[in-house]
Protein backbone atom coordinates (compact mmCIF):
# COMPACT_ATOMS: atom_id res chain seq x y z
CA UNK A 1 0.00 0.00 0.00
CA UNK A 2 1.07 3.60 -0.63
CA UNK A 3 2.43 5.62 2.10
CA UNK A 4 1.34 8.81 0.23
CA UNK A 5 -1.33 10.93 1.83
CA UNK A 6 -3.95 13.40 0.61
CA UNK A 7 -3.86 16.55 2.04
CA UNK A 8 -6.65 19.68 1.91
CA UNK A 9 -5.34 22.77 1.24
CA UNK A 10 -6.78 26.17 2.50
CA UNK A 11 -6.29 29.18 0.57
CA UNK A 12 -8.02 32.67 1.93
CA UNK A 13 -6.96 35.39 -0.80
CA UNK A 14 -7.97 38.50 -2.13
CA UNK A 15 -11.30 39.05 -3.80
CA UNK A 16 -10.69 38.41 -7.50
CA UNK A 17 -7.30 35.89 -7.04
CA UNK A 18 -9.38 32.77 -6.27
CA UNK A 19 -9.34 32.37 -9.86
CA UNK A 20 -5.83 32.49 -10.22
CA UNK A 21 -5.19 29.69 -7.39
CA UNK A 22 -7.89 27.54 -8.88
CA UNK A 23 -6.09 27.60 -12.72
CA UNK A 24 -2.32 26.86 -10.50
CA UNK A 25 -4.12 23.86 -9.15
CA UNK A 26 -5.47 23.06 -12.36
CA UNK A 27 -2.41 22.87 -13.98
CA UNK A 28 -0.70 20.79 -11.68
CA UNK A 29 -3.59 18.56 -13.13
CA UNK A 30 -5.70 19.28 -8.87
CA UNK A 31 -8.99 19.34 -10.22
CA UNK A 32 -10.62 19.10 -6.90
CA UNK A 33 -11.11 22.99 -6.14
CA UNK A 34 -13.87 24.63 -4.28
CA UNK A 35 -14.68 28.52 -3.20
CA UNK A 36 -16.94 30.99 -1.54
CA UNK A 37 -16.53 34.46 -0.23
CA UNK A 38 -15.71 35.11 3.19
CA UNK A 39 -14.52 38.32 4.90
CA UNK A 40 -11.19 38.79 6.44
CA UNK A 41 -11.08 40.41 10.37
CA UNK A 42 -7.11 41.69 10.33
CA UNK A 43 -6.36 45.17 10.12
CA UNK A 44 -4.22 47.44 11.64
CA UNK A 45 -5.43 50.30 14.13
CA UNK A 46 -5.15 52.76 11.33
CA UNK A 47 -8.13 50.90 9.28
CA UNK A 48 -10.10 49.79 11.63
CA UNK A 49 -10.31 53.82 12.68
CA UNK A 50 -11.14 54.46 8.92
CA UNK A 51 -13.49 51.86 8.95
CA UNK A 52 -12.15 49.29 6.68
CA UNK A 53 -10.43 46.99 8.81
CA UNK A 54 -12.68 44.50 6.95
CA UNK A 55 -11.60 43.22 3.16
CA UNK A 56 -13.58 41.02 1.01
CA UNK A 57 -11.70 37.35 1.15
CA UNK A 58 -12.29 34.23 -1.17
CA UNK A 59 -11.92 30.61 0.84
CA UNK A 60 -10.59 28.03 -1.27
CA UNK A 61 -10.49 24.24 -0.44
CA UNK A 62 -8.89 21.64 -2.44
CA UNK A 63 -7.26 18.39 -2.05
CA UNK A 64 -3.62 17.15 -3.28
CA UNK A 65 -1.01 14.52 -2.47
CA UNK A 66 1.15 15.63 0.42
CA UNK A 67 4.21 14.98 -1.39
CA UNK A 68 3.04 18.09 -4.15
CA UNK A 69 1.87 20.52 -1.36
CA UNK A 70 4.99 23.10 -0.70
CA UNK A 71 5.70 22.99 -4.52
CA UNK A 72 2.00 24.32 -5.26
CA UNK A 73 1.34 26.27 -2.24
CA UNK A 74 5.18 28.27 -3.11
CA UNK A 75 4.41 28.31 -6.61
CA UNK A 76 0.79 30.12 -5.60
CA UNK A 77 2.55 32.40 -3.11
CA UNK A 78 4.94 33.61 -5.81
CA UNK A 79 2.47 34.38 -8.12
CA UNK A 80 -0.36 36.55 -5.95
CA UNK A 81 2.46 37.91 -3.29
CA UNK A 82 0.77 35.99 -0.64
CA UNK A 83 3.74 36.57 1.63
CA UNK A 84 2.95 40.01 1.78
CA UNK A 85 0.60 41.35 4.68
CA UNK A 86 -2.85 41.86 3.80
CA UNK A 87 -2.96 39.53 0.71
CA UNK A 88 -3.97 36.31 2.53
CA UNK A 89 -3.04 33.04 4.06
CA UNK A 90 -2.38 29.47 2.96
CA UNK A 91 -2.46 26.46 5.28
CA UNK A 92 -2.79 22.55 4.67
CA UNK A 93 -4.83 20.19 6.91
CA UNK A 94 -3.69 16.78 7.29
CA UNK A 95 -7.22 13.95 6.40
CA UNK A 96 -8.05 11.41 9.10
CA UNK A 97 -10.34 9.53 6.57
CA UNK A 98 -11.12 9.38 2.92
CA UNK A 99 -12.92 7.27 0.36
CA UNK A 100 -10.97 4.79 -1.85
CA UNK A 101 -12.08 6.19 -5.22
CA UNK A 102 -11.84 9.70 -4.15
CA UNK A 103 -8.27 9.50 -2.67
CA UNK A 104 -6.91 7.49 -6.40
CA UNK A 105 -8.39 10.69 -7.96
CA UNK A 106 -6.36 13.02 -5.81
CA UNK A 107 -3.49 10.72 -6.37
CA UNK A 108 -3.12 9.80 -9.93
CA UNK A 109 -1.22 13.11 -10.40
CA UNK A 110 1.45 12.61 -8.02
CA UNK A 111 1.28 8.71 -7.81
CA UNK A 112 5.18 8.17 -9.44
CA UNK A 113 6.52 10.08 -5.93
CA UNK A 114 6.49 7.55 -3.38
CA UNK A 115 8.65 9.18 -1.03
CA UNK A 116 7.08 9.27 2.63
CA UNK A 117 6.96 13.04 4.50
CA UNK A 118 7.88 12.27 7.60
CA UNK A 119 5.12 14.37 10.24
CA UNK A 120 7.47 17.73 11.29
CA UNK A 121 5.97 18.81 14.72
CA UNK A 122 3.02 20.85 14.49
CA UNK A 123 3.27 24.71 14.94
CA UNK A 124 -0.22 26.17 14.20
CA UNK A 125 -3.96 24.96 14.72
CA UNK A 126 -6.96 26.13 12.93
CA UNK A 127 -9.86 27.93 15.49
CA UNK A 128 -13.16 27.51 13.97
CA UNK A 129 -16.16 28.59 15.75
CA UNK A 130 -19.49 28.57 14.27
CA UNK A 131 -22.35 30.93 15.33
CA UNK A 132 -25.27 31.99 14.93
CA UNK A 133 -25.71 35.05 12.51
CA UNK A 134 -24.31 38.41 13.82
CA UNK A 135 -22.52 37.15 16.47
CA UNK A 136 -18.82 36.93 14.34
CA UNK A 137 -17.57 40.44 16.09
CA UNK A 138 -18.50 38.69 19.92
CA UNK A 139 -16.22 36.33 18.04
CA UNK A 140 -12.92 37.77 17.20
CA UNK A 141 -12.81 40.43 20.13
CA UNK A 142 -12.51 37.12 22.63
CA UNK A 143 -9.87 35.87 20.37
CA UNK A 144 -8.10 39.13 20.09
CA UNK A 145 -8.11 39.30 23.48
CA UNK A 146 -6.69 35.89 23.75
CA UNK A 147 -3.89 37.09 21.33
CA UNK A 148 -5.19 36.27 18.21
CA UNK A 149 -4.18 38.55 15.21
CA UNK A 150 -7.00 38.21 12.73
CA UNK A 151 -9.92 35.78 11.35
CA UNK A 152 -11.58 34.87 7.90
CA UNK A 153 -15.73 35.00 8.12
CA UNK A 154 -17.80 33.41 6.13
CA UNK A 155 -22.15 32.58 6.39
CA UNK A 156 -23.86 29.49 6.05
CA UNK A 157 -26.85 27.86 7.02
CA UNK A 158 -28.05 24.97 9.18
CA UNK A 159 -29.36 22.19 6.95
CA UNK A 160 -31.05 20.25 9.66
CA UNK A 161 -34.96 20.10 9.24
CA UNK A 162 -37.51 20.59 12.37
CA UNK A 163 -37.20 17.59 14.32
CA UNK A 164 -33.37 17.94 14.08
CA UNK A 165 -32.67 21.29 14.75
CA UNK A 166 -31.46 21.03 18.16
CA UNK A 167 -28.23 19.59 19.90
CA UNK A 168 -28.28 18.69 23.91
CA UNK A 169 -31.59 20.72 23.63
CA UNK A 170 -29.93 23.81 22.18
CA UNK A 171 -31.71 25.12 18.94
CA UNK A 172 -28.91 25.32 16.22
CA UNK A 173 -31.05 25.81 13.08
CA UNK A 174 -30.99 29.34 11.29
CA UNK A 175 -27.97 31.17 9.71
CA UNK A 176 -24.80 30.87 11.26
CA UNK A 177 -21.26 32.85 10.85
CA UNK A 178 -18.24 30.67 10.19
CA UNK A 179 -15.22 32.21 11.81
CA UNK A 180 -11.81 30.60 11.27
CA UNK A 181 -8.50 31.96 13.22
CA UNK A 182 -5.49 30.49 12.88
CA UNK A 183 -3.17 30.59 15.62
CA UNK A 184 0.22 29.18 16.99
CA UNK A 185 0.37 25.94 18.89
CA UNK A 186 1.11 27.80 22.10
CA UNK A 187 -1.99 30.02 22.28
CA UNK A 188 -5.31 28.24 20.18
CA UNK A 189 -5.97 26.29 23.58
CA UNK A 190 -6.18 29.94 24.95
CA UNK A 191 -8.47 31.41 22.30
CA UNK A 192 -11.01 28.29 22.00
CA UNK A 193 -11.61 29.22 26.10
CA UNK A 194 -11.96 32.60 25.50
CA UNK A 195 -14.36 31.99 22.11
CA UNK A 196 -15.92 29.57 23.91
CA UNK A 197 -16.55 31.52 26.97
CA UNK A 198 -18.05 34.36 25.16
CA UNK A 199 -19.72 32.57 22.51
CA UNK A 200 -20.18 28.59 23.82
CA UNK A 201 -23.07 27.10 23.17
CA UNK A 202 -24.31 28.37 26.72
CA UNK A 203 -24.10 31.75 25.37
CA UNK A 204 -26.28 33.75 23.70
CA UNK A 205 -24.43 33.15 20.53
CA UNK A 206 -25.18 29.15 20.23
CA UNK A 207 -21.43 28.89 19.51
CA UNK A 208 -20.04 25.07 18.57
CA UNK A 209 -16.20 25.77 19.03
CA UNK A 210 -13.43 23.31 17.80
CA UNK A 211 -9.87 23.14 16.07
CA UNK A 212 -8.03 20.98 13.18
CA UNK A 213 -4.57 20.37 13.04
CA UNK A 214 -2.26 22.98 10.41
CA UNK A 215 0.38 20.88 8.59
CA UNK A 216 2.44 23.58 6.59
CA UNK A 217 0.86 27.43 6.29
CA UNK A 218 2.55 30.31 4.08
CA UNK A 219 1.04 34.01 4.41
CA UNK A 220 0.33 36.74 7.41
């Protein structure tokens, strides 16, 4: 059996450059792309006074073989100056499970590079907390407080029907705010209390709070 892995990679950019990182993938024959919007929370003092602290953000997923991941995620950094501040983050998430089919699709690219990546040690964990709608500022000034430096929004909406829209008898159908903050190893334990105590699913704010490992990340 191969020891090569799939990886998904997370790429929050610009308004307009999802485009671009979808036809990099594509070329490198990743076919498996997917966006929305979203809204990015960093900003220095200067425009959150002028008001526009907030920029308009596109959230790409897509999956690739681990052994192709710095190669495209550098090649994509190069390309929309991702490594300068203010023009987004990239991040890869390692998969606990995945289906057969779908991981010899993922693979067929990369399938002549057997070489294993050993695990480095982990420096960075991805804080997602989802809301219910409005509650996204609550949100980030817990985590700031906590020491976090910035977060990506974006809005979705409960699926569940009726009879399934509650969990340990809190209601959680409706629209919700998505709120992802990545942060260091040495503080996300921090900021999921703090979210969590502000926003928990005690709170006003219906809050389910949880974070995924961050295998290799490129941006500010």
């Amino acid at each position: 059996m191969s020891k090569q892995k799939v990886k998904c990679l997370v790429a929050i950019v610009n308004r307009g450059k999802g485009r671009l990182v979808a036809d990099i993938c594509r070329s490198r024959q990743i076919c498996f792309t997917c966006g929305t919007l979203a809204l990015g929370t960093a900003g220095s003092e200067l425009l959150d006074y002028l008001g526009i602290g907030e920029t308009d953000k596109e959230l790409l997923f897509s999956f690739l073989p681990a052994c192709m991941e710095r190669d495209i995620m550098n090649e994509i950094a190069a390309k929309i100056n991702i490594k300068k501040p203010g023009h987004g983050i990239m991040f890869t998430i390692p998969l606990s499970g995945i289906s057969t089919l779908f991981q010899q699709k993922v693979l067929f690219r990369g399938a002549e590079k057997e070489e294993y990546m050993e695990q480095a040690e982990r420096k960075y964990e991805l804080v997602v907390a989802v809301v219910d709608h409005g509650f996204q500022d609550q949100v980030m000034v817990a985590a700031k407080a906590a020491d976090a430096t910035g977060g990506t929004v974006f809005h979705a909406r409960s699926l569940h029907d009726e009879d399934a829209s509650s969990f340990l008898g809190i209601r959680l159908q409706g629209e919700k705010d998505v709120v992802m903050i990545l942060s260091g190893i040495d503080a996300y334990t921090r900021i999921m209390q703090a979210v969590n105590t502000a926003c928990g699913l005690k709170t006003e704010a219906k809050g389910l709070i949880f974070s995924l490992p961050v295998d290799h990340f490129i941006g500010i």
